[in-house]
C-alpha atoms as a PDB file:
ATOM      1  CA  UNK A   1       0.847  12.332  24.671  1.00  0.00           C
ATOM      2  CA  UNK A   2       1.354   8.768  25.369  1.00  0.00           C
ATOM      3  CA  UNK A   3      -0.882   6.196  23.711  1.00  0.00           C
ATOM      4  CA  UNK A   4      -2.748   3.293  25.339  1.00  0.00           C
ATOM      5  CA  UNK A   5      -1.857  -0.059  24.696  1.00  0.00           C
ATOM      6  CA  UNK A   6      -5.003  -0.896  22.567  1.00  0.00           C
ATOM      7  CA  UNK A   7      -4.019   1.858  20.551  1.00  0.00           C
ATOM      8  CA  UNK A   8      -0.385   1.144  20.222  1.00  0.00           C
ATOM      9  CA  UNK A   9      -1.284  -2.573  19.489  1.00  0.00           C
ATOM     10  CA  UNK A  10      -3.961  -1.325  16.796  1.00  0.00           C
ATOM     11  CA  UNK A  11      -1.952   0.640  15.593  1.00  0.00           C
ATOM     12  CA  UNK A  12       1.517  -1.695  14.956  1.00  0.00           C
ATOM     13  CA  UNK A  13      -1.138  -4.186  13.617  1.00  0.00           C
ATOM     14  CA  UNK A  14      -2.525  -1.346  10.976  1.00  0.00           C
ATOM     15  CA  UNK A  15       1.404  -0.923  10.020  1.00  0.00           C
ATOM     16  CA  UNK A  16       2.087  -4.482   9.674  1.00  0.00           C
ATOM     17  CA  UNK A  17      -1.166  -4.718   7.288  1.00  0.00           C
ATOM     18  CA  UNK A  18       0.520  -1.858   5.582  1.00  0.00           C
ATOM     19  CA  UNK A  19       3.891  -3.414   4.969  1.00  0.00           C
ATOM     20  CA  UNK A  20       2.146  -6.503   3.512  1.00  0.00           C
ATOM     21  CA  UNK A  21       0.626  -4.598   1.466  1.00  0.00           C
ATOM     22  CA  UNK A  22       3.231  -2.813   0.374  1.00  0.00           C
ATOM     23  CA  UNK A  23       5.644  -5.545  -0.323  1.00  0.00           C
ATOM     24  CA  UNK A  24       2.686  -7.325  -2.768  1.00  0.00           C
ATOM     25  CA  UNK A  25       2.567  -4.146  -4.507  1.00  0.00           C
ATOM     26  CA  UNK A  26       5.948  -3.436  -5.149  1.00  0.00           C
ATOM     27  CA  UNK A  27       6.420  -7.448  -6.386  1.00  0.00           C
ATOM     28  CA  UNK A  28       4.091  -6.718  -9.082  1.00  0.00           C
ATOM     29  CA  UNK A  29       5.783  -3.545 -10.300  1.00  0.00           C
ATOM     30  CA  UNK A  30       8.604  -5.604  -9.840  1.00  0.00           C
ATOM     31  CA  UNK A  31       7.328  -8.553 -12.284  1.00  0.00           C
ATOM     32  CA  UNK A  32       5.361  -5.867 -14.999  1.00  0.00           C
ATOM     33  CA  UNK A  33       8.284  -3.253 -14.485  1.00  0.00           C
ATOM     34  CA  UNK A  34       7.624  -0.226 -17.370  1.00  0.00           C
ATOM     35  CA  UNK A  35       4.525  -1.740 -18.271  1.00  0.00           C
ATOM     36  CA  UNK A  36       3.093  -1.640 -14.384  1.00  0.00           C
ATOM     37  CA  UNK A  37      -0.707  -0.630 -14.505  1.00  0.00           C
ATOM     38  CA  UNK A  38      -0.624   2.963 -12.929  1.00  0.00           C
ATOM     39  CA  UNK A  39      -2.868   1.953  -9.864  1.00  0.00           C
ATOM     40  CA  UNK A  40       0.094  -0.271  -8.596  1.00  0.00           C
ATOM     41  CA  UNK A  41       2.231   2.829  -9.134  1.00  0.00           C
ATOM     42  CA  UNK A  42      -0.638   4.909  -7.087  1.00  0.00           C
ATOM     43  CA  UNK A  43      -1.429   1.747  -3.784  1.00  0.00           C
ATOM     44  CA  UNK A  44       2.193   1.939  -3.596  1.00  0.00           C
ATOM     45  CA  UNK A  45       2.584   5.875  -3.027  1.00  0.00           C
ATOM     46  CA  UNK A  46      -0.485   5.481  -1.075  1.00  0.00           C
ATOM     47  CA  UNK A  47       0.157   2.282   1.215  1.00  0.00           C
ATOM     48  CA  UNK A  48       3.839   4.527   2.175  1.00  0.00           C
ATOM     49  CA  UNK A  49       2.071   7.311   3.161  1.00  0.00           C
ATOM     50  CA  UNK A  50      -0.032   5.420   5.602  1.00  0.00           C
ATOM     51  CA  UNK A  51       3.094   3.653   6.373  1.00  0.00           C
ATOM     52  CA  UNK A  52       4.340   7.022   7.662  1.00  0.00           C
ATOM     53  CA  UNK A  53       1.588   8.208   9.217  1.00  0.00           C
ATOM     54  CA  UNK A  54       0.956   5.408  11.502  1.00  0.00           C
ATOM     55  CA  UNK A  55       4.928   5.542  12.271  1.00  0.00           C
ATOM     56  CA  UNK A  56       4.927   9.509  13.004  1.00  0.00           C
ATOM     57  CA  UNK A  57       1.652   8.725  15.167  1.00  0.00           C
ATOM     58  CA  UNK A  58       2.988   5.634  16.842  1.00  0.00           C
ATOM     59  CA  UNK A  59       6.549   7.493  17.984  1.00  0.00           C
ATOM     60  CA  UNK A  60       4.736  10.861  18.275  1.00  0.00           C
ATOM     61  CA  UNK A  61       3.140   8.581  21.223  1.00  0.00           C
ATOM     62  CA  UNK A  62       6.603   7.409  22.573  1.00  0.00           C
ATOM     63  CA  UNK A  63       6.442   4.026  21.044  1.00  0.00           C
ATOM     64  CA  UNK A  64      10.145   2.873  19.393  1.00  0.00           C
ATOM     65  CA  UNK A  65       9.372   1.979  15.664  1.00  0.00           C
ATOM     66  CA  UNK A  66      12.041   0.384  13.227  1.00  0.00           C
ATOM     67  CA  UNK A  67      11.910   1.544   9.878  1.00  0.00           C
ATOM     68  CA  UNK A  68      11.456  -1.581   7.560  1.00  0.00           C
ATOM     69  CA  UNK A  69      13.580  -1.116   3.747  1.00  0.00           C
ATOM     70  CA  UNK A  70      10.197  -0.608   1.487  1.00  0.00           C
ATOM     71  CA  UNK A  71       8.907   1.743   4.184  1.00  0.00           C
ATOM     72  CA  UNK A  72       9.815   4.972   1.843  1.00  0.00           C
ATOM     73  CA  UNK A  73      11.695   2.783  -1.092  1.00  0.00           C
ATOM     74  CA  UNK A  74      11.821   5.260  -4.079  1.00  0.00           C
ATOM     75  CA  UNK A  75      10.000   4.270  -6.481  1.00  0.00           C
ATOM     76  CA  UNK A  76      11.293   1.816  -9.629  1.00  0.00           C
ATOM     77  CA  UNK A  77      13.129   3.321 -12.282  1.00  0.00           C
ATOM     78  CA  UNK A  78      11.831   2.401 -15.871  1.00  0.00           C
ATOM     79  CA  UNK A  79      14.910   0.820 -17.416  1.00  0.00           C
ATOM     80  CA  UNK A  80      16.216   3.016 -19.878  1.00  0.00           C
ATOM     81  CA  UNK A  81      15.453   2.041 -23.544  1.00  0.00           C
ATOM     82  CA  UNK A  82      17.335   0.211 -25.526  1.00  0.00           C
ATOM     83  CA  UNK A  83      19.854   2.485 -27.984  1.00  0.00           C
ATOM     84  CA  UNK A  84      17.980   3.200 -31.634  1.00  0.00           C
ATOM     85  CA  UNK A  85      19.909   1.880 -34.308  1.00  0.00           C
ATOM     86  CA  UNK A  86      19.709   3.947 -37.602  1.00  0.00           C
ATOM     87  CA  UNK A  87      18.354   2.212 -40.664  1.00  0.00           C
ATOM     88  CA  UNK A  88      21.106   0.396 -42.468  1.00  0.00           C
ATOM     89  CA  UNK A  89      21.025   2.192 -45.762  1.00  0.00           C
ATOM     90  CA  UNK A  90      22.202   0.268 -48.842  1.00  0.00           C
ATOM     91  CA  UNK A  91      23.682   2.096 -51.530  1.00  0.00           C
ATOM     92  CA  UNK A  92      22.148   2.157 -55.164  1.00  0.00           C
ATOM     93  CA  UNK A  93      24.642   2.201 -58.178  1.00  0.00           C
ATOM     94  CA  UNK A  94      23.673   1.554 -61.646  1.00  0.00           C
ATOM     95  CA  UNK A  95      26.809   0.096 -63.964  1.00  0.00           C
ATOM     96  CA  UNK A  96      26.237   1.858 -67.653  1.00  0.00           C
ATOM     97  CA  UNK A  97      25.727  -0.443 -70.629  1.00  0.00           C
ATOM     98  CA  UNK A  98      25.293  -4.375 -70.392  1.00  0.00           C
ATOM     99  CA  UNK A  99      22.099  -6.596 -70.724  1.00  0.00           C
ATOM    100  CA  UNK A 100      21.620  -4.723 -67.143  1.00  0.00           C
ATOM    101  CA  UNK A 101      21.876  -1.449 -67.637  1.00  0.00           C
ATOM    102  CA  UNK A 102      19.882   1.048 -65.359  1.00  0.00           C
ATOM    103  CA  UNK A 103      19.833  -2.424 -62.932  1.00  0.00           C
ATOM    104  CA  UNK A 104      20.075  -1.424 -58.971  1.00  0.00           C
ATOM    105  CA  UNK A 105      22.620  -3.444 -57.351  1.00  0.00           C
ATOM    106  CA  UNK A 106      22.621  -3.637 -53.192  1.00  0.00           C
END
């Protein structure tokens, strides 16, 4: 069913809210990356699936919408961590006889 154009122009402004939104959101999880708060992580899942609601309802209604790139960007990958080094272990050897005998020497 087609849409009026009070709707259509709600609507496009609702998605344009959205997308501002959106792109605020995923700045910060860019700048705290693993350490993002997790109700970033959550406004982001939830701003996209507004974002794709309005756009199903907006072309359900015959209106031409362009998909934008953060529309339904997966989200961040936590960088992996960095490779665990064993601890350096130093061997012990004690020299017999000598002012320092039974002495530990690294």
């Amino acid at each position: 069913m087609p849409l009026d154009q009070a709707t259509i122009a709600q609507q496009q402004k609702l998605l344009a809210d959205h997308r501002q939104r959106l792109a605020l959101l995923l700045e910060q999880q860019a700048k705290f990356g693993v350490s993002t708060p997790p109700h970033v992580v959550i406004d982001i899942r939830e701003a996209q699936a507004a974002i794709r609601a309005i756009k199903a309802a907006l072309r359900e209604g015959g209106s031409e919408i362009a998909d934008a790139p953060n529309d339904d960007a997966p989200p961040a990958t936590a960088p992996a961590a960095p490779p665990s080094t064993p601890p350096v272990q130093q061997s012990v050897t004690a020299e017999g006889g000598g002012a320092d005998a039974g002495l530990c020497r690294f």
